[in-house]
Structures are given as C-alpha cells and as structure tokens.
C-alpha atoms as a PDB file:
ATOM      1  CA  UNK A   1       1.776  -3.857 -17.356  1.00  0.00           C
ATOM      2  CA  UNK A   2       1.819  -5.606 -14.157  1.00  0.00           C
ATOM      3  CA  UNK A   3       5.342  -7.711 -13.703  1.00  0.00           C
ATOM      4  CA  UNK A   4       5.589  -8.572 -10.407  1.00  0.00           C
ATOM      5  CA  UNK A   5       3.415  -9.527  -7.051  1.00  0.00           C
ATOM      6  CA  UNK A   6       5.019  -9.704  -3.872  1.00  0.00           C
ATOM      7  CA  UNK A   7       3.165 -10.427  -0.737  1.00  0.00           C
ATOM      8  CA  UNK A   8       4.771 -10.361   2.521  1.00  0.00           C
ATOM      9  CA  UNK A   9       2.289 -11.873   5.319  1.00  0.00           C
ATOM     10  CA  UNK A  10       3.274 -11.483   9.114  1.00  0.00           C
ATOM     11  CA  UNK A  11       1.631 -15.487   9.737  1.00  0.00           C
ATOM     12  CA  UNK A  12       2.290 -18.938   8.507  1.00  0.00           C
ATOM     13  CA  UNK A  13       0.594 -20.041   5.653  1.00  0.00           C
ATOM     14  CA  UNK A  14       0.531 -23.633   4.455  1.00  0.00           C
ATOM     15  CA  UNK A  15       1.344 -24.533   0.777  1.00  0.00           C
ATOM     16  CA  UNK A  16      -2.805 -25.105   0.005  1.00  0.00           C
ATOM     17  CA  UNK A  17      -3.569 -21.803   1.094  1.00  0.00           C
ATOM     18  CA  UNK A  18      -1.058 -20.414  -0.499  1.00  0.00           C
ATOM     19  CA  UNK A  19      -1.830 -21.824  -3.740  1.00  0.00           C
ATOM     20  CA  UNK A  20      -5.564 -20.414  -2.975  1.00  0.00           C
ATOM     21  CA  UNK A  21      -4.255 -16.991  -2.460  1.00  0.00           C
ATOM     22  CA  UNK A  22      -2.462 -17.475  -5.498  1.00  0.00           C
ATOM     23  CA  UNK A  23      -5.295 -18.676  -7.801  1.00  0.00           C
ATOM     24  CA  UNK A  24      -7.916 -15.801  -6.187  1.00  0.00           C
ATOM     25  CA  UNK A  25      -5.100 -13.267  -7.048  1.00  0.00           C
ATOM     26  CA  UNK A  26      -4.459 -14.077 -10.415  1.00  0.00           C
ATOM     27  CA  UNK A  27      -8.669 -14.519 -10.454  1.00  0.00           C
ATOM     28  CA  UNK A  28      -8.117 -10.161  -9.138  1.00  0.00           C
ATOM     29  CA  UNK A  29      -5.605  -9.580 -11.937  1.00  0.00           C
ATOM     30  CA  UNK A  30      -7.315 -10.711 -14.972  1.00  0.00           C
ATOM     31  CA  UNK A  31     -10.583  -9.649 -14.084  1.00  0.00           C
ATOM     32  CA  UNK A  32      -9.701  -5.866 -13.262  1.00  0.00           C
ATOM     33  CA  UNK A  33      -6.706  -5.704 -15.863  1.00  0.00           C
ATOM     34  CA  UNK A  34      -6.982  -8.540 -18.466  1.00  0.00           C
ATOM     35  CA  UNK A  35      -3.610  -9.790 -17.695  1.00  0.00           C
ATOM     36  CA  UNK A  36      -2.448 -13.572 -17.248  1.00  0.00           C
ATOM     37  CA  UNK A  37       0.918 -12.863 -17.701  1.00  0.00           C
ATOM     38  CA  UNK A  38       3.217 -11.852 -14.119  1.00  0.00           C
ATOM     39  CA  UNK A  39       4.895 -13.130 -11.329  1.00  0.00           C
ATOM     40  CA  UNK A  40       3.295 -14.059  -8.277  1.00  0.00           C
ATOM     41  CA  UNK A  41       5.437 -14.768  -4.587  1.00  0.00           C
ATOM     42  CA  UNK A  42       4.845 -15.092  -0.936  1.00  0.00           C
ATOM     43  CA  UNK A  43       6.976 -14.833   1.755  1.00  0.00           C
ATOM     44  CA  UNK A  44       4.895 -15.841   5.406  1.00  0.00           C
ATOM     45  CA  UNK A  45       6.470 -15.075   9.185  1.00  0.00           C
ATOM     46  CA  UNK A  46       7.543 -11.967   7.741  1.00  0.00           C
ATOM     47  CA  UNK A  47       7.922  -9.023  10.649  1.00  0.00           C
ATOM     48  CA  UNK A  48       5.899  -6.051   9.643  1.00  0.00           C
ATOM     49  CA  UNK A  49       6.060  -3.039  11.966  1.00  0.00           C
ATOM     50  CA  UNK A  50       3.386  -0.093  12.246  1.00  0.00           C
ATOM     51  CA  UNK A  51       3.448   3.057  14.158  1.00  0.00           C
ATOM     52  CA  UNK A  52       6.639   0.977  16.080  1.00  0.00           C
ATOM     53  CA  UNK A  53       4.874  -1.491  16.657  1.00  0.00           C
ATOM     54  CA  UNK A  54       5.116  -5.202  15.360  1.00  0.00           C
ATOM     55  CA  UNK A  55       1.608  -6.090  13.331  1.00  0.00           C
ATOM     56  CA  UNK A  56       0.460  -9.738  14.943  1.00  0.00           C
ATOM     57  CA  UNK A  57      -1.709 -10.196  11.790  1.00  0.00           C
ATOM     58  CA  UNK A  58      -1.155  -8.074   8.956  1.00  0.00           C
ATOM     59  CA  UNK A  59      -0.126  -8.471   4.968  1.00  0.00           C
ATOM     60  CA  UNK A  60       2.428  -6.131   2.981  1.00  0.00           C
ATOM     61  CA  UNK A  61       1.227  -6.272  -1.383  1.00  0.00           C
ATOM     62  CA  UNK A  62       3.822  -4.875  -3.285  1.00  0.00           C
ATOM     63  CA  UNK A  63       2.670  -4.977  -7.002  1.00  0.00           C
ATOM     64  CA  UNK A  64       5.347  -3.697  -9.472  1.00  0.00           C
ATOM     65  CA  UNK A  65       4.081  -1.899 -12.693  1.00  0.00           C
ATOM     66  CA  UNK A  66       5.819  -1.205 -15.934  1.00  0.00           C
ATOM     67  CA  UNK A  67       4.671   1.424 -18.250  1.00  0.00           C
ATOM     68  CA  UNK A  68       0.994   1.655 -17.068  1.00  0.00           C
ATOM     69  CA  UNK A  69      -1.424   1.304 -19.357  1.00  0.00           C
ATOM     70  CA  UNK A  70      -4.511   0.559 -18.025  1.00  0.00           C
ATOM     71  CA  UNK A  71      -6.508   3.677 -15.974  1.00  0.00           C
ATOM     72  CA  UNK A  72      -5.852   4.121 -12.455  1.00  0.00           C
ATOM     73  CA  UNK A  73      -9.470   3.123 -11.717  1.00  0.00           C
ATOM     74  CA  UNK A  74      -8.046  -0.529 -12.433  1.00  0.00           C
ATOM     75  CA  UNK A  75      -5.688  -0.402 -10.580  1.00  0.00           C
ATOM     76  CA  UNK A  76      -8.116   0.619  -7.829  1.00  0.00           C
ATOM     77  CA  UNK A  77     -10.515  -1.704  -8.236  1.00  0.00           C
ATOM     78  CA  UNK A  78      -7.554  -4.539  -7.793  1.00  0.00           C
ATOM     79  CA  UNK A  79      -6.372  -3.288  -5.241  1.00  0.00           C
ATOM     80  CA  UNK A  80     -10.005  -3.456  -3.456  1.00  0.00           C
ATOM     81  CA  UNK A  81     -10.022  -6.721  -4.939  1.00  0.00           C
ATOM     82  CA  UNK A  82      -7.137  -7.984  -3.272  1.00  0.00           C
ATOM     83  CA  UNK A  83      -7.744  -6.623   0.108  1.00  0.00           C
ATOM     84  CA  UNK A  84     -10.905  -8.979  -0.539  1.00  0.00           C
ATOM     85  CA  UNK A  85      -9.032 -11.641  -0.751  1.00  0.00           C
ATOM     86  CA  UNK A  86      -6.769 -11.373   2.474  1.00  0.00           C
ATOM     87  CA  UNK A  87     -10.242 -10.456   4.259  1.00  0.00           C
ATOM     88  CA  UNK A  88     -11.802 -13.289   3.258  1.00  0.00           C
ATOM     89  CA  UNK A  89      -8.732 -16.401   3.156  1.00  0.00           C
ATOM     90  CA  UNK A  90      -6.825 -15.307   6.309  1.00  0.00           C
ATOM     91  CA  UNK A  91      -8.987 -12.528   8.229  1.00  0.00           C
ATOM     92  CA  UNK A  92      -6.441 -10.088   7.976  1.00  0.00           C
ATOM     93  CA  UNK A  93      -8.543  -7.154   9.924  1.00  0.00           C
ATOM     94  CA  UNK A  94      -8.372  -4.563   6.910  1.00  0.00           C
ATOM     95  CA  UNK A  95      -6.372  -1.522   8.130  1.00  0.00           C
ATOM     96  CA  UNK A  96      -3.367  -4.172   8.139  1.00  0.00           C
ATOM     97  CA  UNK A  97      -3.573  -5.203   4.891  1.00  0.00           C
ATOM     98  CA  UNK A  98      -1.451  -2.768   3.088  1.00  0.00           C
ATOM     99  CA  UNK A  99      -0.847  -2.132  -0.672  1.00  0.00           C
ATOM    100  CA  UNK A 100       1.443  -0.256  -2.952  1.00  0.00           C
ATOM    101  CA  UNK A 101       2.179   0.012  -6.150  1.00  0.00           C
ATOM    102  CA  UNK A 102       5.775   0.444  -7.320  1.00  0.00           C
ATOM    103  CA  UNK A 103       5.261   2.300 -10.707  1.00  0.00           C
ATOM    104  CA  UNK A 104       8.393   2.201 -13.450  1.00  0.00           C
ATOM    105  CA  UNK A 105       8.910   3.147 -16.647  1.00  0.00           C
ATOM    106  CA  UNK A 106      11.217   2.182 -19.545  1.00  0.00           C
END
C-alpha cells in the first residue's frame, strides 16, 4: 500500500501547478494501483546535487510503500507514469527526474 508521496523539485512552483501535479499524480496512482487513499507533498527550491554537481532543473519522487501488494510491474508502470507527468507540467529533461521507492513492512 502506497502511504506517502514526497516530491522534492529543484524550481519554484506556484500553488496552481502544484495542485495540477497533484491531481495528475493521484490520476498515476489510481490508475496503475487502484488506490485513492495516501499522502501527497511538495517541497520546490529544493537543492538536488548529481555527480557533485547542483541539478538546475531536476525532481527527487520519494514514494513510501507499506506491505506491497500489488506486482512490481505496477509499480513500474507508475513510476513511468509519473516521470510523464514532470515531462510534460514542468519539462524536467528526464534523466533528472529521479524516483525511488522506500519499501517497509509491518
């Protein structure tokens, strides 16, 4: 079960692109896992560094699972998903969009 979205973005967003982000991500999350239930935050101007170097345009997903359930394929497919969605709203190139899951049992 996915709990917890966290998306760390090195630009500033305003509030109504954030709330797009938001809607297109929860769109992601119960398409590819049939899930409406999970928290969803952003945090924008956040310093991300790669290979020492600070990204000028680049996005950090953490997404925090508990007890998995669903196939990994799902998780795939969000994860493709959501790297849509920072391709498309913001232009993030895509090798600086970067995604992990955090996987926990009980």
């Amino acid at each position: 079960m996915l709990s917890e979205i966290v998306n760390k973005i090195t630009i500033e967003i305003t509030k109504e692109k954030e709330e797009t982000l938001k809607k297109r991500i929860e769109d992601c999350v119960k398409y590819c896992l049939n899930q409406v239930n999970f928290e969803i935050n952003f945090e924008d101007k956040y310093p991300i560094y790669f290979g020492g170097k600070e990204v000028e345009k680049g996005v950090f997903v953490n997404l925090e699972v508990y007890n998995r359930k669903q196939s990994k394929e799902k998780y795939i497919g969000l994860k493709e998903q959501i790297r849509k969605v920072y391709l498309e709203e913001l232009e993030i190139p895509e090798e600086r969009i970067f995604i992990q899951f955090d996987d926990y049992e009980d």
